[in-house]
Protein backbone atom coordinates (compact mmCIF):
# COMPACT_ATOMS: atom_id res chain seq x y z
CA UNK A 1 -20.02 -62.37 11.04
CA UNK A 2 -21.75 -65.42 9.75
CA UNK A 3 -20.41 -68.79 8.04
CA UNK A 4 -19.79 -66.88 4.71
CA UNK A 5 -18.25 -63.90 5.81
CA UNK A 6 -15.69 -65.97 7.64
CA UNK A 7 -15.30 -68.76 4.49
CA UNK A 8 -14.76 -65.84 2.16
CA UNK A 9 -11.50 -64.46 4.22
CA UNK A 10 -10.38 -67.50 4.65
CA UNK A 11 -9.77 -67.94 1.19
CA UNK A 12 -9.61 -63.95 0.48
CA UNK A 13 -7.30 -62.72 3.21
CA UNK A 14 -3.79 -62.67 2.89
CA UNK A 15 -3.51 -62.98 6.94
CA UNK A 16 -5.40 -66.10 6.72
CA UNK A 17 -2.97 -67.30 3.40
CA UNK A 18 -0.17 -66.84 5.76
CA UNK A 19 -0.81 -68.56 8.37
CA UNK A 20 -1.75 -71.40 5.96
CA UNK A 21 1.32 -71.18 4.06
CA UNK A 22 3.69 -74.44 4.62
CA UNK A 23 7.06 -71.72 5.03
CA UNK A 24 4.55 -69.69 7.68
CA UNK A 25 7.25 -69.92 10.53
CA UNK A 26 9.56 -69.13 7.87
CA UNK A 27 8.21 -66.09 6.63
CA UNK A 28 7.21 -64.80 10.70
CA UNK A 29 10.77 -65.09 12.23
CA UNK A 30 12.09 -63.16 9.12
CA UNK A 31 9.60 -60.48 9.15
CA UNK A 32 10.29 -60.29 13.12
CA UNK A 33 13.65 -59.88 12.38
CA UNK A 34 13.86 -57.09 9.46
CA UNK A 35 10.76 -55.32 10.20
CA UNK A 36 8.63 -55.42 13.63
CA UNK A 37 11.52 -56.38 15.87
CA UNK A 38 13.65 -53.58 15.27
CA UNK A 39 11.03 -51.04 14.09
CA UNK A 40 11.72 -50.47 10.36
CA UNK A 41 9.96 -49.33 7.23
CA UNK A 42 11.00 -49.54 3.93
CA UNK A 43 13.77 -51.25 3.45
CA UNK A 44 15.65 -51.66 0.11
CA UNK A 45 15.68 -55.33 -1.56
CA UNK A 46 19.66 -56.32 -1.44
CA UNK A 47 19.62 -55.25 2.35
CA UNK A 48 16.35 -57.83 2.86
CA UNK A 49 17.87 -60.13 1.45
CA UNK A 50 21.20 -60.20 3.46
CA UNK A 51 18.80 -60.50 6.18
CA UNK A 52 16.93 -63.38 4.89
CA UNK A 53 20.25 -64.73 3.82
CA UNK A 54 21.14 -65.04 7.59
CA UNK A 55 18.27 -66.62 8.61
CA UNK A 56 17.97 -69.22 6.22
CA UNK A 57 21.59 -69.81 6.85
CA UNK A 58 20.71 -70.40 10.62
CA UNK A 59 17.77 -72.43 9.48
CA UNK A 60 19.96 -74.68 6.94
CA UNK A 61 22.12 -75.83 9.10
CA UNK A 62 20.10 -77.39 11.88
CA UNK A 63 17.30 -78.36 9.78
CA UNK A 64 19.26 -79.62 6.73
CA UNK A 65 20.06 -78.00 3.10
CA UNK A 66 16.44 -79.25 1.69
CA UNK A 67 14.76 -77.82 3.71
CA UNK A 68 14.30 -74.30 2.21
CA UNK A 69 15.88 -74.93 -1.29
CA UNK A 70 14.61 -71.34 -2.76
CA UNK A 71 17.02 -68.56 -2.64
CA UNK A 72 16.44 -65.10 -0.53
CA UNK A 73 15.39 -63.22 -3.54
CA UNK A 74 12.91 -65.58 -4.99
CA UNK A 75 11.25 -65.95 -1.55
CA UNK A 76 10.62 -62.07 -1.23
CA UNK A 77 9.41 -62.33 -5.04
CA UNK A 78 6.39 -64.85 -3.94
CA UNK A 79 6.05 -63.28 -0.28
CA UNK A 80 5.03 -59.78 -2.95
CA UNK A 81 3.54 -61.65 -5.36
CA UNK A 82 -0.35 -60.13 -5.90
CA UNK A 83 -1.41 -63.74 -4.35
CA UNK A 84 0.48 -63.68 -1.26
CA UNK A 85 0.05 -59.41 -0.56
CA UNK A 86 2.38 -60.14 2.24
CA UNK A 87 5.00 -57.54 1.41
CA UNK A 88 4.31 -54.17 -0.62
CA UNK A 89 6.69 -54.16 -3.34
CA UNK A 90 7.36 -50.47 -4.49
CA UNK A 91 9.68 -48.35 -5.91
CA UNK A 92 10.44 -44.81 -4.89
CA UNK A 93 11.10 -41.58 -6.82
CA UNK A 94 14.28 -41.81 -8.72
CA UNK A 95 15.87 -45.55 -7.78
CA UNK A 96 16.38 -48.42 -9.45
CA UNK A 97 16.32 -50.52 -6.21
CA UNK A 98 12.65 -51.90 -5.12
CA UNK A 99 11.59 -51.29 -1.80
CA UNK A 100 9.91 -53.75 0.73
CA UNK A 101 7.26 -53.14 3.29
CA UNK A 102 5.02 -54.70 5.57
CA UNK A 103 1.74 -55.13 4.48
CA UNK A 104 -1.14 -54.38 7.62
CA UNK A 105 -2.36 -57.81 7.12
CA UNK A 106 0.98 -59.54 7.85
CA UNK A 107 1.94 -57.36 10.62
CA UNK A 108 -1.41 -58.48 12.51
CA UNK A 109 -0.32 -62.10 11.88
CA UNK A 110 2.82 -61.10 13.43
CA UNK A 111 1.43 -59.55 16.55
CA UNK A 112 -1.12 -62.28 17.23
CA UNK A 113 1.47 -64.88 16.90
CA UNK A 114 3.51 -62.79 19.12
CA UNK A 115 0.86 -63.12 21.91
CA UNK A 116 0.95 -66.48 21.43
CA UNK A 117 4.04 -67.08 23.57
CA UNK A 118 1.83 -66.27 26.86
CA UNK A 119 3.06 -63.33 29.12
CA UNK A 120 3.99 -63.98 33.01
CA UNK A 121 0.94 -62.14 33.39
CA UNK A 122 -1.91 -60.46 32.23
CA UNK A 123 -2.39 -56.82 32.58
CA UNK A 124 -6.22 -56.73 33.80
CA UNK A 125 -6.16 -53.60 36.38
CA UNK A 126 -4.86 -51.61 34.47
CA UNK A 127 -6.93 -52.47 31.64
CA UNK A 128 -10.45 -51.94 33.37
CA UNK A 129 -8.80 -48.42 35.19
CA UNK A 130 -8.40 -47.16 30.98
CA UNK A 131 -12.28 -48.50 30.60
CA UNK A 132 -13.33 -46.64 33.29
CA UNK A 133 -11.23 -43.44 32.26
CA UNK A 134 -12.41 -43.84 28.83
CA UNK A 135 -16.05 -44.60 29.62
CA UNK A 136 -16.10 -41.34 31.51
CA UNK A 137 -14.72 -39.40 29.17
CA UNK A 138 -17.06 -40.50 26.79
CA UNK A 139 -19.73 -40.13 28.93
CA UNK A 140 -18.63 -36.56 30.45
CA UNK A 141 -17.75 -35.13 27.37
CA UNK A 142 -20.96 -35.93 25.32
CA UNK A 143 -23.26 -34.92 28.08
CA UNK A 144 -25.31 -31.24 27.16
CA UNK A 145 -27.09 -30.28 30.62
CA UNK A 146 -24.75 -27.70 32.16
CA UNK A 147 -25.52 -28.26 35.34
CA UNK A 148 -24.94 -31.92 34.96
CA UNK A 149 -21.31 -31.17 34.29
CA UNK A 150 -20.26 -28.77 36.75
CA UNK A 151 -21.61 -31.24 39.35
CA UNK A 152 -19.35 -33.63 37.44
CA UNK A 153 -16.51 -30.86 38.08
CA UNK A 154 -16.94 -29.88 41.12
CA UNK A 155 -16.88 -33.95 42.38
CA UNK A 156 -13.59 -34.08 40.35
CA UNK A 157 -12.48 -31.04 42.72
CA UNK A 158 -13.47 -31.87 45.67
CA UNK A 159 -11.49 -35.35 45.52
CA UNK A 160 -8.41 -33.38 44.19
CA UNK A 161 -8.62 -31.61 46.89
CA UNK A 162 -9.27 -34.53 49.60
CA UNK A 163 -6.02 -36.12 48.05
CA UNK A 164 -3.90 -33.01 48.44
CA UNK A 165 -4.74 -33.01 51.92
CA UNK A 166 -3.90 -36.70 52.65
CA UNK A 167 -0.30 -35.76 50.97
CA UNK A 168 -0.05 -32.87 53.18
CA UNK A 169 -0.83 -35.18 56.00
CA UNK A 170 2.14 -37.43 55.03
CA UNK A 171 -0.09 -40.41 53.71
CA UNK A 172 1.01 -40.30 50.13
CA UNK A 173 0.06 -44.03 48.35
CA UNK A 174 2.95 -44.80 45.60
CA UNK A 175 1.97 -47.88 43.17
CA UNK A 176 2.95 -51.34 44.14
CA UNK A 177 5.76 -52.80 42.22
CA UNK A 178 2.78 -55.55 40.00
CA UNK A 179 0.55 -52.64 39.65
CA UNK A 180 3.51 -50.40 37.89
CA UNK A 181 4.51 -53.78 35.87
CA UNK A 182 0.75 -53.87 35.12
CA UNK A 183 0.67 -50.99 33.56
CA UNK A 184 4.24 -50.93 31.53
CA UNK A 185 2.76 -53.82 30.27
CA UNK A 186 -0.54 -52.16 29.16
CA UNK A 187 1.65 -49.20 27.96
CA UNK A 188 3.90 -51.21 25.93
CA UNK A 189 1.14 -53.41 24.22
CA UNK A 190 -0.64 -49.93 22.95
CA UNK A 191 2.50 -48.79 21.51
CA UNK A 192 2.99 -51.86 19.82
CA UNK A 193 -0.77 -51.32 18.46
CA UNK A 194 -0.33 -47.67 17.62
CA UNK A 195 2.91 -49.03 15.24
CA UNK A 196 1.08 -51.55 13.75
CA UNK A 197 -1.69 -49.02 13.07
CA UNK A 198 -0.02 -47.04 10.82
CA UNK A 199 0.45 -49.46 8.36
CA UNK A 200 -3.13 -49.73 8.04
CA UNK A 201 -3.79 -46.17 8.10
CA UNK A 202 -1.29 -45.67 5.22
CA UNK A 203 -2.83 -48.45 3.23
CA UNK A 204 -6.31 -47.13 3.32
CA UNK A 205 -5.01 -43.89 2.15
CA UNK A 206 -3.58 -45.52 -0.81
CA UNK A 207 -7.43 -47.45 -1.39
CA UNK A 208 -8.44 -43.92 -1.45
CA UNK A 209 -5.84 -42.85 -4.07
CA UNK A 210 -6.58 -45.90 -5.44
CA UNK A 211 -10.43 -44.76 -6.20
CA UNK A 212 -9.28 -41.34 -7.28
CA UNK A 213 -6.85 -42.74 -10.07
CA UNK A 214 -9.48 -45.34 -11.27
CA UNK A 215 -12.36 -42.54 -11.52
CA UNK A 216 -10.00 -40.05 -13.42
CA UNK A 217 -8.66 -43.25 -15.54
CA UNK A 218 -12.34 -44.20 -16.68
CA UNK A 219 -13.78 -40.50 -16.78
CA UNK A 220 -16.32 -39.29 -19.63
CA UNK A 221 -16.58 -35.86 -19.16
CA UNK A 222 -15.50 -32.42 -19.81
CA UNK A 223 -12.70 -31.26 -18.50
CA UNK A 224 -14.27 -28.52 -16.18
CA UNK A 225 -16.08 -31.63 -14.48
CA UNK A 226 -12.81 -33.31 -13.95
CA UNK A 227 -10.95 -30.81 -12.23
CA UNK A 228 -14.60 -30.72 -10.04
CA UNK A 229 -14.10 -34.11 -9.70
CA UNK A 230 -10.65 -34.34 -8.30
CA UNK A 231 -10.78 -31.31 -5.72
CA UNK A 232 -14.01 -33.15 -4.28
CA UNK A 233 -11.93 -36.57 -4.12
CA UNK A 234 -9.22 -34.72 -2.58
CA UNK A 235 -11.45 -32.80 0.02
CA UNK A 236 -12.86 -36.37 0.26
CA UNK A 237 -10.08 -37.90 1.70
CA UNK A 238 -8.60 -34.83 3.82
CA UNK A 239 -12.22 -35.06 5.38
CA UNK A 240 -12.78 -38.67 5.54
CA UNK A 241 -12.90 -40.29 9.32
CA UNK A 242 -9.49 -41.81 8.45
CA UNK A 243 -7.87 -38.58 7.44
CA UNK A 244 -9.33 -36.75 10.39
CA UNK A 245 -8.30 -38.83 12.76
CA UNK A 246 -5.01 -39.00 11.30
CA UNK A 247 -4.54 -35.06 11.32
CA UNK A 248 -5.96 -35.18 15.24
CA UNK A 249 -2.79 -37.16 15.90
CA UNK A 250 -0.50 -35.73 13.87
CA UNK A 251 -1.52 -32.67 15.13
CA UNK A 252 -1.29 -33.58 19.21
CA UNK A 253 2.10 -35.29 18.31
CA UNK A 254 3.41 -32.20 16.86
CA UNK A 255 2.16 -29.64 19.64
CA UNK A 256 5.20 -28.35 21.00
CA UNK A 257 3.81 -28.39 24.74
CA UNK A 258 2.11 -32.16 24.40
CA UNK A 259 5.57 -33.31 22.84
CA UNK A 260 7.56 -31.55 25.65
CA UNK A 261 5.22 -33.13 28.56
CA UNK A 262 5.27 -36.47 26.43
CA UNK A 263 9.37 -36.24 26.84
CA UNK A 264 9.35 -35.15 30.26
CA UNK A 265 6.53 -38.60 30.93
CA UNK A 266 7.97 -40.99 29.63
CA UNK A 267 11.62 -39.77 31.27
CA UNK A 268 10.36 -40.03 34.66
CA UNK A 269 8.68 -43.66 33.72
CA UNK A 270 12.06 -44.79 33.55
CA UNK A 271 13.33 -43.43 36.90
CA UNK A 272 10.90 -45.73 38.47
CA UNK A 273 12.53 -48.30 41.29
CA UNK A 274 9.52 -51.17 40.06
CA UNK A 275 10.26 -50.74 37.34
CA UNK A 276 13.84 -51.45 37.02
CA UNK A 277 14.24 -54.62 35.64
CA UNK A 278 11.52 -54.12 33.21
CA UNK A 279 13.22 -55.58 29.45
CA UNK A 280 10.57 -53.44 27.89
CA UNK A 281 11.31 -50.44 29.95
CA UNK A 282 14.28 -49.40 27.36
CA UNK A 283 10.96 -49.27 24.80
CA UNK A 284 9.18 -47.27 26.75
CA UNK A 285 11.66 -44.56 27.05
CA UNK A 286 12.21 -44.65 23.32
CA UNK A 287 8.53 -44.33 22.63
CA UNK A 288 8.00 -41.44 20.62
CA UNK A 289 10.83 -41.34 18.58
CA UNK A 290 9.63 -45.10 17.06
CA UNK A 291 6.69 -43.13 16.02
CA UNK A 292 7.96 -40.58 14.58
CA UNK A 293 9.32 -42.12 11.41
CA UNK A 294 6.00 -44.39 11.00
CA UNK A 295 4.03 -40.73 11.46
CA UNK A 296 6.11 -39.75 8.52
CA UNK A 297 6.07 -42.28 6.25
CA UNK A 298 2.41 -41.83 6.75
CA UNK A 299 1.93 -38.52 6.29
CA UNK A 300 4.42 -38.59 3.04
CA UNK A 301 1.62 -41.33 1.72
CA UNK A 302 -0.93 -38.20 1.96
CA UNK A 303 1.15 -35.97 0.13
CA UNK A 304 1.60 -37.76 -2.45
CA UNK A 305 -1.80 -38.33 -3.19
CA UNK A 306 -2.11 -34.55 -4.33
CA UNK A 307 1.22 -35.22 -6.15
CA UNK A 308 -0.52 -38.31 -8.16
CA UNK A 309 -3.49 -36.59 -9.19
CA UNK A 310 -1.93 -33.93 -10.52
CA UNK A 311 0.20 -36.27 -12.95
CA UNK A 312 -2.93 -38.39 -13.99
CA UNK A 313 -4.43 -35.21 -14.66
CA UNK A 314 -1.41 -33.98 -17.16
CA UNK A 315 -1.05 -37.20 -18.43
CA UNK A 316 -5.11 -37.13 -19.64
CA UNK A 317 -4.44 -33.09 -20.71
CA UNK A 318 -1.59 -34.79 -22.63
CA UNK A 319 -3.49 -37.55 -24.39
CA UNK A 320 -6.34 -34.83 -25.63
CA UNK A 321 -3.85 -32.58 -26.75
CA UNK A 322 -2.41 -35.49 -28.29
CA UNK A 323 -5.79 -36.27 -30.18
CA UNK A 324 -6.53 -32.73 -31.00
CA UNK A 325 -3.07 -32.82 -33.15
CA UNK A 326 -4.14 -36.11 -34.84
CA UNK A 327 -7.36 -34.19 -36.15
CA UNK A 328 -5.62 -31.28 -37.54
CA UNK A 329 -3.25 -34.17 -39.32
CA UNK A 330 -6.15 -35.34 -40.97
CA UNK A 331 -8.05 -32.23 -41.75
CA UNK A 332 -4.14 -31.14 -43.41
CA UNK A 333 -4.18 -34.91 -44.80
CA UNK A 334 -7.43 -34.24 -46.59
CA UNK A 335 -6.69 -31.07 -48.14
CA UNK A 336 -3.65 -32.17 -49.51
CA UNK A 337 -5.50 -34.93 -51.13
CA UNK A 338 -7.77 -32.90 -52.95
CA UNK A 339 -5.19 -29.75 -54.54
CA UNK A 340 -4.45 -32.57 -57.57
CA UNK A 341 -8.22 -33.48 -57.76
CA UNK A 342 -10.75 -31.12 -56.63
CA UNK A 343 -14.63 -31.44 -56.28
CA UNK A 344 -16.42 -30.30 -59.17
CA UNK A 345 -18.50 -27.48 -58.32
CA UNK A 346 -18.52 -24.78 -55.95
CA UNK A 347 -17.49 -26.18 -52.30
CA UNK A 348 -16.70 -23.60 -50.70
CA UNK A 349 -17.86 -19.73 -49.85
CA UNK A 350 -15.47 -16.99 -49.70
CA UNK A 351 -16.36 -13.30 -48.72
CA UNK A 352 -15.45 -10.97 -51.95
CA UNK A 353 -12.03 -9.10 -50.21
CA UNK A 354 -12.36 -5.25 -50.33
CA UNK A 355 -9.82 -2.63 -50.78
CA UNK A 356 -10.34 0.96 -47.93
CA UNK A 357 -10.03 3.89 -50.12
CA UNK A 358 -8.71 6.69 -48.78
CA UNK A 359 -9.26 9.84 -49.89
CA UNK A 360 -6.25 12.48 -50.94
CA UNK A 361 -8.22 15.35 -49.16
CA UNK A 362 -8.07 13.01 -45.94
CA UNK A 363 -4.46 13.19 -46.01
CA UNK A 364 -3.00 15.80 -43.32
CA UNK A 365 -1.02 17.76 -44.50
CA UNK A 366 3.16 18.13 -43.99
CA UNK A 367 4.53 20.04 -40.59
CA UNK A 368 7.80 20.75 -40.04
CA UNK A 369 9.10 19.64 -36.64
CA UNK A 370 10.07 22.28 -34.42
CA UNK A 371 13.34 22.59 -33.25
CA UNK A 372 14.00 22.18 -29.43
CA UNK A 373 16.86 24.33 -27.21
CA UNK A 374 18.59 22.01 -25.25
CA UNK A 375 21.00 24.05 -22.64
CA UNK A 376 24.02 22.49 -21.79
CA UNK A 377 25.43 24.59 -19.00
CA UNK A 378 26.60 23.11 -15.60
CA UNK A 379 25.65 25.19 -12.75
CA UNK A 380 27.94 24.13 -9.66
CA UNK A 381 26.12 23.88 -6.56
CA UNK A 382 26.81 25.55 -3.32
CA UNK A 383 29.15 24.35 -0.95
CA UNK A 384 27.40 22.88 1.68
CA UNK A 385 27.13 20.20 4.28
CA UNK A 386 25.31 16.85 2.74
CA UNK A 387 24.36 13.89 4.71
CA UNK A 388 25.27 10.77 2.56
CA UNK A 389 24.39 8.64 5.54
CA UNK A 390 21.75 7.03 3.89
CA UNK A 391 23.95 5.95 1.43
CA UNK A 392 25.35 4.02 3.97
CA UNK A 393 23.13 2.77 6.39
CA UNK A 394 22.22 -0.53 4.43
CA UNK A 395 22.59 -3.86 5.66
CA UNK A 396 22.40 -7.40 4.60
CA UNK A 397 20.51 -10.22 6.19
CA UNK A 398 22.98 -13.18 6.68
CA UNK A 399 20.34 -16.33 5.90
CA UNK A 400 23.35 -18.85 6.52
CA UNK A 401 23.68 -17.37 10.30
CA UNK A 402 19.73 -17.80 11.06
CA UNK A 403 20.11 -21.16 10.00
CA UNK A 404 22.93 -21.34 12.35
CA UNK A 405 20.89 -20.32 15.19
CA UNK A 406 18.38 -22.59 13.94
CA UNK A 407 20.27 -25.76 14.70
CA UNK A 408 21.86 -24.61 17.34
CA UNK A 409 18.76 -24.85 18.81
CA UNK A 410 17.42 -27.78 17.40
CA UNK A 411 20.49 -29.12 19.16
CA UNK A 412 19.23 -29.41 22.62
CA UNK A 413 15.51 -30.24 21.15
CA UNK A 414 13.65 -32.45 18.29
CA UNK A 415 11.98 -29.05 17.77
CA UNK A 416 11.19 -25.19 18.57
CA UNK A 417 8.99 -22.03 17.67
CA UNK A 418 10.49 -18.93 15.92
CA UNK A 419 9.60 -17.39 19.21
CA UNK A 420 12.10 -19.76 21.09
CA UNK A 421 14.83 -19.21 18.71
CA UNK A 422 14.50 -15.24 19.04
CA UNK A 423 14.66 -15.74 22.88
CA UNK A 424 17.50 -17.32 22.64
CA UNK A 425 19.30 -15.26 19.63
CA UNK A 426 17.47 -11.78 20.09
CA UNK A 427 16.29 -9.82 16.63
CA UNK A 428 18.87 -7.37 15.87
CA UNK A 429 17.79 -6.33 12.14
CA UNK A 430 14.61 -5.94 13.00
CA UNK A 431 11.73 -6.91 10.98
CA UNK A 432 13.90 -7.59 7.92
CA UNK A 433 15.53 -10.29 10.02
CA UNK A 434 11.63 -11.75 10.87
CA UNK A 435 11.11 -11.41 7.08
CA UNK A 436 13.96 -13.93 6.45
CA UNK A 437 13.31 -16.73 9.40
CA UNK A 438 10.06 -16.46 7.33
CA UNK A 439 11.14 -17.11 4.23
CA UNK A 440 13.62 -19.66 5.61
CA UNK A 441 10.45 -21.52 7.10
CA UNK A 442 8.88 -21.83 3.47
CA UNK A 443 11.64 -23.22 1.76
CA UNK A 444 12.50 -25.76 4.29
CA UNK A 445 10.93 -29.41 4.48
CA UNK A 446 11.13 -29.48 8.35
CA UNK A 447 9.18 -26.39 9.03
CA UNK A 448 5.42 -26.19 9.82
CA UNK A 449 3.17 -22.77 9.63
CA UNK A 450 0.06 -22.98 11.34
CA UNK A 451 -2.11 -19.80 10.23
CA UNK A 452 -4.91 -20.49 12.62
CA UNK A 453 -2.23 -19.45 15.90
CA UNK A 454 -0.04 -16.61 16.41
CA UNK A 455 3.19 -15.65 18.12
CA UNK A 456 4.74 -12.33 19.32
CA UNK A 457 7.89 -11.46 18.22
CA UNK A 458 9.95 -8.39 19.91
CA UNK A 459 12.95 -6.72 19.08
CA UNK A 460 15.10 -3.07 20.22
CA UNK A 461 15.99 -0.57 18.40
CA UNK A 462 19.29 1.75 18.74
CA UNK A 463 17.08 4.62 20.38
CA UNK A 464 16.15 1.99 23.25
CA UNK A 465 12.85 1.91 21.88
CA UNK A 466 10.76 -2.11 21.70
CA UNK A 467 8.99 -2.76 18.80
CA UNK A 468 6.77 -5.95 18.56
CA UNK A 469 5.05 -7.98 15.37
CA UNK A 470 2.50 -10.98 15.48
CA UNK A 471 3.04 -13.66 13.21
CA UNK A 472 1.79 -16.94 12.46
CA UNK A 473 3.06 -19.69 14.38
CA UNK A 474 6.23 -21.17 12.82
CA UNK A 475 7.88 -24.44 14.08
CA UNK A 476 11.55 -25.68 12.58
CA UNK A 477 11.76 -29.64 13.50
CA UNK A 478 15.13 -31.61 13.48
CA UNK A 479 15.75 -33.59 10.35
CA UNK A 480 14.96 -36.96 10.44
């Protein structure tokens, strides 16, 4: 970056505008308080400003009444204001009450200020140990030559196996009590980044939307060529680097086996004796489920992008409909105008109508309709032995009972696989029963079908005989 590039954010970027703003320390310690300190996204207006309320309270009483004269609402009005772009004033689908965020500028104001206090130390082995890790990886996994990478292997191997035998021989090396602080304090600093990541990732995915809306707003062309238009936006942005890497986490956060070892990793981190009186240790354990809402919010950004184009696009299907009725008003218009005056002259061509003839001889002539027997007797059967069994044998699906089972399950986890919940509460309708965890999976807002894997579902029958189906993969997650 040269002399320009930097001049033009500072007078551009709304990071830069707050840390020159005169209420700066004003405007940090509240957004500490209502947003990055305890985690939260989103949060309606009155319940910012009780918030702000408190800490201006706080503030006016050891600094003096003049000091901040402005009330809590009119500060949030200027902090959203289009010159400040410090918060992202919103409003969602079907309330009155605006919404607050933090923008992805402010929040990195907030975490470099945050490192500003100094740290008792600084985290530096375990820092270069993730360069090294990553450099190899990078390394490793972009080298082609075969043979270059089963040498690669079999080193890997051959140290496994060297360390297995120093455990067997009873000289197992545990991590010194800095080293595991080291690292907490690594792991805790990329958590904080992966948080304050998302807010950037959902911001570029409304620039995106942003483009779309603008290009349909502005467009020319046929309708055909707009509808082109708007799939190849949309593709855009499922396929751009952002939304891939996106979908690459959401996907490894939502793998039932990485989420399970991610539980069962961070729940032994905290069983750690260095680690004991760690204040960030309570974080740590705590880790994925301060993502999870952020993933969300996230992903519900993407879905509505679909949702948006589609009403731009019925709202520009409305406005040519709209002028398509205005020209048949003024053809209508005009021909009223002219039934008292007409052109002189002929002004108009008219085919001559013509009359069919038909002639008499084409006619068919009359037939009487025939009369039809109908027989009206009753024959009684024979008296024998009839198997109204299947009259019977019906049976109902209860839908309310697999839901039931369904959170019964979700109960003891944050989520599980159809497969799980059959293990657990066998099939005993058979596949009509598979039919209906189905259909309960596509009407629900918490349940994810992945197509590209498969599960096998089994069930008995009364004869003792197993009968078996493969399905797509079907998740049910616990409501938020």
């Amino acid at each position: 970056m040269d002399f320009y590039a930097i001049n033009s954010l500072r007078d551009n970027h709304a990071g830069w505008s707050l840390l020159r703003a005169q209420n700066a320390p004003l405007a940090l310690a509240f957004f500490m308080a209502a947003f990055t300190g305890p985690n939260q996204r989103n949060l309606g207006r009155q319940e910012l400003i009780d918030v702000l309320e408190d800490v201006l309270f706080g503030l006016r009483d050891s600094e003096g009444e003049g000091r901040f004269p402005r009330s809590a609402g009119e500060y949030l009005d200027d902090w959203a204001a289009d010159e400040r772009k410090w918060l992202r004033k919103y409003y969602a689908p079907g309330e009155d009450e605006p919404r607050y965020d933090l923008t992805a500028a402010a929040e990195d104001v907030v975490r470099w200020v945050e490192t500003l206090r100094g740290r008792d130390f600084v985290a530096t082995q375990s820092r270069l140990t993730s360069i090294f890790a990553v450099l190899k990886q990078l390394v490793q996994q972009s080298e082609t030559d075969p043979e270059v990478r089963l040498a690669e292997l079999q080193r890997q191997r051959d140290g496994i196996d060297a360390e297995m035998q120093r455990i067997r021989d009873g000289n197992v090396r545990v991590m010194t009590a800095p080293e595991a602080l080291d690292h907490l304090q690594q792991l805790t600093a990329l958590a904080r980044d992966l948080l304050s990541d998302f807010r950037e990732v959902e911001q570029n995915f409304r620039k995106l939307d942003r483009q779309v809306r603008e290009q349909i707003a502005t467009w020319v062309g046929t309708q055909g060529e707009l509808l082109e238009s708007i799939f190849d936006n949309q593709q855009d942005i499922s396929s751009s680097l952002q939304g891939r890497t996106f979908q690459g986490f959401w996907d490894y956060l939502m793998s039932p086996t990485m989420r399970s070892e991610l539980q069962d990793l961070l729940q032994r981190a905290t069983q750690i004796e260095a680690l004991a009186g760690s204040e960030s240790l309570h974080g740590v354990a705590n880790l994925h489920q301060d993502w999870l809402p952020a993933v969300e919010q996230t992903q519900a950004t993407v879905r509505q992008l679909s949702q948006q184009m589609r009403r731009l696009l019925d709202d520009k299907v409305f406005l040519e409909n709209k002028r398509i009725m205005q020209l048949i008003r003024s053809v209508e218009s005009a021909a009223l105008g002219t039934r008292d005056a007409p052109p002189s002259g002929a002004f108009m061509d008219i085919e001559v109508p013509s009359v069919d003839l038909v002639l008499p001889f084409e006619r068919p002539l009359y037939e009487p309709s025939r009369k039809v027997t109908v027989e009206d007797i009753v024959e009684n059967a024979d008296d024998m032995d009839v198997d109204a069994g299947a009259l019977f044998n019906q049976f109902f699906v209860d839908k309310e009972l697999l839901k039931a089972n369904i959170d019964a399950v979700l109960a003891e986890v944050d989520q599980a696989t159809l497969a799980e919940i059959t293990e657990k509460y066998p099939l005993s309708q058979g596949l009509a029963e598979v039919v209906a965890y189905y259909q309960l999976a596509t009407e629900s807002d918490w349940a994810t079908i992945h197509p590209e894997q498969s599960q096998q579902l089994s069930w008995q029958l009364p004869d003792g005989s197993i009968r078996e189906a493969t399905i797509e993969q079907i998740i049910f997650g616990r409501p938020a």
